[in-house]
Protein backbone atom coordinates (compact mmCIF):
# COMPACT_ATOMS: atom_id res chain seq x y z
CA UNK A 1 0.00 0.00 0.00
CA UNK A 2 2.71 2.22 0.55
CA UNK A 3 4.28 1.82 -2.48
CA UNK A 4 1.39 2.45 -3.88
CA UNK A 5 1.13 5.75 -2.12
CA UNK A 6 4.41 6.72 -3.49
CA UNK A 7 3.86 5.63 -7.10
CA UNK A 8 0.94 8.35 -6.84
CA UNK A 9 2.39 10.53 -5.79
CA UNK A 10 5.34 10.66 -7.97
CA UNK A 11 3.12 10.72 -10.50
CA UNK A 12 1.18 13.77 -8.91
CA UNK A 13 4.35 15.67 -8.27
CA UNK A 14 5.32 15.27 -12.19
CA UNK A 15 1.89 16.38 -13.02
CA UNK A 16 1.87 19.58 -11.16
CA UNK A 17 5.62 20.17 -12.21
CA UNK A 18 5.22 19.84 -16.20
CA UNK A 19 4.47 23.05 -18.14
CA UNK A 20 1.07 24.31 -18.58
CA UNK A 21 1.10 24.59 -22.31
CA UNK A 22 -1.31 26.55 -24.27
CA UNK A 23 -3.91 25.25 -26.53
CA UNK A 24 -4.26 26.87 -29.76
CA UNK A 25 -6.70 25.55 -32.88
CA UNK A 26 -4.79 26.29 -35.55
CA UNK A 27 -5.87 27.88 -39.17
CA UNK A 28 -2.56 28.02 -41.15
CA UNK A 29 -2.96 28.96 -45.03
CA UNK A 30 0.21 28.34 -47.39
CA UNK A 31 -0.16 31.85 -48.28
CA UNK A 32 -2.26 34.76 -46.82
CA UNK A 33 -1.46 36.86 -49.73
CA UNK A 34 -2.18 36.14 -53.39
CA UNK A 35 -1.99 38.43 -56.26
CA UNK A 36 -4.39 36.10 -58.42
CA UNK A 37 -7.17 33.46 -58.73
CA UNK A 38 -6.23 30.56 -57.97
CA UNK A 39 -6.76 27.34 -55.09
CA UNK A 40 -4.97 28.13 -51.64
CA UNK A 41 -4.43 25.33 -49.36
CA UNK A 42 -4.85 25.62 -45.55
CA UNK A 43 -3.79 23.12 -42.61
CA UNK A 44 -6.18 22.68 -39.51
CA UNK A 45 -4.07 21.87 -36.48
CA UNK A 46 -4.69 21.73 -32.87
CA UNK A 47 -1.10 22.49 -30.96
CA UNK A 48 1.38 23.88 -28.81
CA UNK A 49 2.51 26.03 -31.58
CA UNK A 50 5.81 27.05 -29.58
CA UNK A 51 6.67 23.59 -28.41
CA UNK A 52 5.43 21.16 -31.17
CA UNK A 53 3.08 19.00 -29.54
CA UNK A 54 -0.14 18.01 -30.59
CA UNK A 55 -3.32 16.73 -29.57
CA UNK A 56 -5.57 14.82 -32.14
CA UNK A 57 -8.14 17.11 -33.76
CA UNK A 58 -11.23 15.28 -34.44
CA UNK A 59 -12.88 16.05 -37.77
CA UNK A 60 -14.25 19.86 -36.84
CA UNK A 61 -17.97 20.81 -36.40
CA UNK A 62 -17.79 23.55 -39.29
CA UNK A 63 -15.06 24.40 -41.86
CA UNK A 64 -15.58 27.30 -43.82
CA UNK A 65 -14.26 30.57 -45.72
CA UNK A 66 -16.24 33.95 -45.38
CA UNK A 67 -16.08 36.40 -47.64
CA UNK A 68 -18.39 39.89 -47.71
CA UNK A 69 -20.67 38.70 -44.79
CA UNK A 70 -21.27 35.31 -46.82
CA UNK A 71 -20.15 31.94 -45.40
CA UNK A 72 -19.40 28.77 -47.70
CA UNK A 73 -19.33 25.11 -46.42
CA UNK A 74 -16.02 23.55 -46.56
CA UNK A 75 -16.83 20.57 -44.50
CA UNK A 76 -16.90 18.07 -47.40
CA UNK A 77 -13.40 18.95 -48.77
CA UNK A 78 -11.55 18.21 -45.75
CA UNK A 79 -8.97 15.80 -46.22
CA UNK A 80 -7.15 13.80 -43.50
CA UNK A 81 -3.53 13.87 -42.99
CA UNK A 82 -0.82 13.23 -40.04
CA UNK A 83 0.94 15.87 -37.98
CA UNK A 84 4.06 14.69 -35.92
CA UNK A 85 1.67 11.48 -35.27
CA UNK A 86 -1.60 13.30 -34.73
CA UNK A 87 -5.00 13.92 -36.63
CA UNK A 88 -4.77 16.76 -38.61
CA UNK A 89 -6.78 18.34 -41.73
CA UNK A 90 -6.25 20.05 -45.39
CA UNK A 91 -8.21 22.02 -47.20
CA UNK A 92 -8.03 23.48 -50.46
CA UNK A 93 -10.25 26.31 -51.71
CA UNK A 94 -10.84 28.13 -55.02
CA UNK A 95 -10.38 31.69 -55.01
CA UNK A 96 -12.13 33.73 -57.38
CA UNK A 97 -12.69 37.14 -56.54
CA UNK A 98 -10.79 39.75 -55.14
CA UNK A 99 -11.11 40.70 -51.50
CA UNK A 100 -10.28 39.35 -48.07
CA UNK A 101 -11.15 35.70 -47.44
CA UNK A 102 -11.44 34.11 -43.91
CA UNK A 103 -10.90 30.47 -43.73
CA UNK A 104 -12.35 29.33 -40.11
CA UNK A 105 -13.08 26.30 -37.88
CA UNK A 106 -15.70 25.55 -35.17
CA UNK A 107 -14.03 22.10 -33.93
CA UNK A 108 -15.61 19.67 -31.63
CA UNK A 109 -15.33 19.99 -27.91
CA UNK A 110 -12.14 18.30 -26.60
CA UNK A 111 -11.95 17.26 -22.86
CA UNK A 112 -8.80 18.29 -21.23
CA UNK A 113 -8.21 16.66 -17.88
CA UNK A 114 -5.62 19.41 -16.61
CA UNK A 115 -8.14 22.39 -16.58
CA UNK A 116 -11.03 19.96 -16.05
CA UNK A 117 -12.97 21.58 -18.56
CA UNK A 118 -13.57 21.16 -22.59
CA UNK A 119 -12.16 23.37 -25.12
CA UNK A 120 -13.53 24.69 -28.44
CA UNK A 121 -11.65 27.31 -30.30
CA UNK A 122 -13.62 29.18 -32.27
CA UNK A 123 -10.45 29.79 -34.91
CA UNK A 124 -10.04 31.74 -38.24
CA UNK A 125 -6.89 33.30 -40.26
CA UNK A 126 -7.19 36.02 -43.31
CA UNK A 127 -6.56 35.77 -46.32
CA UNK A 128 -5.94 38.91 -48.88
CA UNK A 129 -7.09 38.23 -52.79
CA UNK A 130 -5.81 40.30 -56.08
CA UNK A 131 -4.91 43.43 -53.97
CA UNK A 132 -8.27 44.58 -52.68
CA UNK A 133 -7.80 44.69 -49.33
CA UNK A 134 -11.17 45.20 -48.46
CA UNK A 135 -13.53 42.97 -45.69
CA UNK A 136 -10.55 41.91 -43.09
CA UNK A 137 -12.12 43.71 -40.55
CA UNK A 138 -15.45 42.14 -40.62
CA UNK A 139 -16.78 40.29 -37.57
CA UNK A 140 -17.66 36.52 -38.72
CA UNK A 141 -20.61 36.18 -36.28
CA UNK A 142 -18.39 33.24 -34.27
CA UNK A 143 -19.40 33.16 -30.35
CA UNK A 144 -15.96 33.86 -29.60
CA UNK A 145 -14.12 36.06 -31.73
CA UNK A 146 -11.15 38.35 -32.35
CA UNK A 147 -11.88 41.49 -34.80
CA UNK A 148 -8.99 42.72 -36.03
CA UNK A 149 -8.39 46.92 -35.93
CA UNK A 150 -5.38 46.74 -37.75
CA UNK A 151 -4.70 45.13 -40.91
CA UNK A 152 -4.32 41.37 -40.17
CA UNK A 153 -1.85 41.05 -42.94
CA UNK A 154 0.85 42.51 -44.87
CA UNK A 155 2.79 42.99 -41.66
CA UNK A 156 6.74 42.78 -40.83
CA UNK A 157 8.00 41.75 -37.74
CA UNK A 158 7.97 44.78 -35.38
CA UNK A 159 4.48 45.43 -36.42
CA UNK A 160 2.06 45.55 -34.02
CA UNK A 161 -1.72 43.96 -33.94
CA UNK A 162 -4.23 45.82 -32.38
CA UNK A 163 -7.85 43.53 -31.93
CA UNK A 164 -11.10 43.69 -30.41
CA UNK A 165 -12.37 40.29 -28.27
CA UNK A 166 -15.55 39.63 -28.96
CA UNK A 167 -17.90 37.39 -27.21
CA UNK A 168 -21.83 36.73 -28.59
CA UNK A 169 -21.30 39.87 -30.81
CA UNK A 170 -20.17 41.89 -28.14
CA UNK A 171 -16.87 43.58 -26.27
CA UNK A 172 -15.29 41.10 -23.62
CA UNK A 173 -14.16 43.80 -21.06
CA UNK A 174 -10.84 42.49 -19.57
CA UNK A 175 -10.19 39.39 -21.72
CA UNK A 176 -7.14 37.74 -21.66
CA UNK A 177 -5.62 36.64 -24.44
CA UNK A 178 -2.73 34.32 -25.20
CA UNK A 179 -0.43 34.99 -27.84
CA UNK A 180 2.23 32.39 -29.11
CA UNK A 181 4.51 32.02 -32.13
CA UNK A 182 4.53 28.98 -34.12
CA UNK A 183 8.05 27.73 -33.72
CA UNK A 184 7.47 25.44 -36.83
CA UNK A 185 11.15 24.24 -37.39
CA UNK A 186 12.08 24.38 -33.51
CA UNK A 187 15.01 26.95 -34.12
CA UNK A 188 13.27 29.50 -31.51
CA UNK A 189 14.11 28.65 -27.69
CA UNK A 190 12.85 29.69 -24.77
CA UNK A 191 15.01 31.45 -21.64
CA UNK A 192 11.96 29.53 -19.23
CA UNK A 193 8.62 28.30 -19.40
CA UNK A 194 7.26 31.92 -18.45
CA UNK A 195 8.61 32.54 -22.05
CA UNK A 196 6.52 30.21 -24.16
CA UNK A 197 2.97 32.46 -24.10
CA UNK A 198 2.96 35.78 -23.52
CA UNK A 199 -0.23 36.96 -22.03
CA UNK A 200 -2.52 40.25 -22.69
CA UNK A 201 -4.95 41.92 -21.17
CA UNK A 202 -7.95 43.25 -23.24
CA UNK A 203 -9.17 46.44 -21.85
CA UNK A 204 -13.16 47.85 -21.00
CA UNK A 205 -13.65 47.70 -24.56
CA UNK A 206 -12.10 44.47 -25.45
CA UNK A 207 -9.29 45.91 -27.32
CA UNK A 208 -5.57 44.63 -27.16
CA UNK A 209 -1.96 45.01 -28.60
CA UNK A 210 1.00 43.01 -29.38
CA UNK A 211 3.75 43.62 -30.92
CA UNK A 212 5.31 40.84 -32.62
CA UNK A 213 9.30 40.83 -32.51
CA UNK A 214 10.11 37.62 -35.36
CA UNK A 215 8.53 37.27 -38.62
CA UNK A 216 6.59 33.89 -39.05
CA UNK A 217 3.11 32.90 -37.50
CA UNK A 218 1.73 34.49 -34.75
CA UNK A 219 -1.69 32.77 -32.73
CA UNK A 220 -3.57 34.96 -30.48
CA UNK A 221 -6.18 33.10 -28.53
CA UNK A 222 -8.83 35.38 -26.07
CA UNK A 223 -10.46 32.73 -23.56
CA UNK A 224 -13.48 32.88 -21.64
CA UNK A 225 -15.64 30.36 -19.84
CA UNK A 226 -18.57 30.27 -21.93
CA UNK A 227 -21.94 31.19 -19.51
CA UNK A 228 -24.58 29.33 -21.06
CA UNK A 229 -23.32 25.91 -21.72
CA UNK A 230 -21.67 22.87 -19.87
CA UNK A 231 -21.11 19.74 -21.11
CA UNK A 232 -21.37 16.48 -19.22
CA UNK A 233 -18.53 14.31 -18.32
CA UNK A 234 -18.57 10.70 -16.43
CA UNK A 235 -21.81 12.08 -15.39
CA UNK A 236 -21.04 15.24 -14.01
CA UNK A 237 -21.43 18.69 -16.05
CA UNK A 238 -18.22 20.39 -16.81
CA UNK A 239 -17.38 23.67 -18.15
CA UNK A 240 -16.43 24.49 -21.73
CA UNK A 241 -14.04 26.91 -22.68
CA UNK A 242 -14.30 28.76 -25.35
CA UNK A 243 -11.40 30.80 -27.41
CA UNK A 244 -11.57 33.20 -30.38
CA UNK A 245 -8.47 32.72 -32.30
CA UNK A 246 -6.93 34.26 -35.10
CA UNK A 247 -3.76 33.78 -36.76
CA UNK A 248 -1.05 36.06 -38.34
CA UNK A 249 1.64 35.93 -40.27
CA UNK A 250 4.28 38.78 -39.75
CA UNK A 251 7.45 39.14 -42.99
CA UNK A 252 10.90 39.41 -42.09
């Protein structure tokens, strides 16, 4: 019994030790600029963008691309693939028009036994067609949801981001948001774990800043325990957090 006793708590004492890594759903296009028609192809992901890991992403709830206040269903041309060993998604889409695109996910709740809550991120990332520039600062009507008020694209590192949280259509006052880089080829470490997610406060309006110092992707993830839905787990209801996330990519 003893043994026992120590084999748990080992186990507890690694648990409470290990870093608290963020969760971000991931949107990541091959290109958020184009300059002509043509099919851009975006990976769905849901990571530690800094570290690497993954967690399994389930096929999502909703897959889609807005454009001018109109959605279109991208569900059926989601294709499966492998991540590092994990579930991930493709999708290709046909761009006609110009103007600013929004390719977005609503994925299915995922239970995570460390905040003893499930997690949907409500996730999106921009897209800007034939030089129009027009649209990227249109909400998508998501439950959570970060607006952009400055241009979501065309950015060098040392640019800021300025955004607006959203939650049901309306300011979050005070939302935190998390804000990671994805440290795709690993070259990027950190000092300490403190270094990993920087964190933001929104303020009585929902607005925020962040300046991002290296060019490559940047996630920013507000969170907020939604108030009108829990979700039952081995029989007891749990909460559900949700996230509005949007990704960025910043030029060197």
């Amino acid at each position: 019994m003893r043994a026992r006793e120590l084999f748990i708590g080992a186990l507890l004492t690694l648990s409470l030790a290990a870093p608290a890594w963020a969760h971000f759903g991931m949107v990541i296009p091959e290109q958020n600029i184009t300059a002509k028609a043509g099919t851009v192809s975006a990976r769905l992901l849901f990571w530690h963008p800094f570290e690497g890991n993954g967690m399994d992403l389930v096929k999502p709830a909703e897959v889609g691309v807005f454009r001018q206040g109109e959605k279109t269903d991208l569900l059926p041309a989601l294709k499966e693939r492998k991540q590092d060993g994990h579930q991930a998604w493709t999708v290709d889409y046909k761009i006609k028009k110009p103007g600013d695109y929004y390719i977005y996910m609503v994925p299915q709740p995922y239970w995570e036994p460390a905040e003893d809550c499930f997690i949907i991120h409500y996730t999106k990332s921009p897209i800007s067609a034939m030089g129009a520039e027009e649209g990227w600062d249109e909400p998508l009507g998501l439950k959570m949801e970060i607006v952009p008020l400055s241009k979501p694209y065309g950015l060098y590192a040392g640019n800021g981001f300025c955004g607006q949280v959203l939650y049901k259509g309306k300011p979050l006052a005070g939302a935190e948001v998390e804000v990671e880089y994805y440290n795709q080829d690993g070259k990027r470490k950190a000092p300490a774990d403190a270094y990993v997610t920087q964190l933001v406060k929104a303020d009585q309006n929902g607005v925020f800043n962040f300046t991002m110092p290296w060019s490559g992707w940047w996630g920013f993830a507000a969170l907020h325990t939604d108030d009108d839905r829990k979700i039952a787990h081995d029989g007891q209801d749990k909460d559900v957090e949700v996230g509005g996330v949007i990704w960025v990519f910043a030029h060197e």
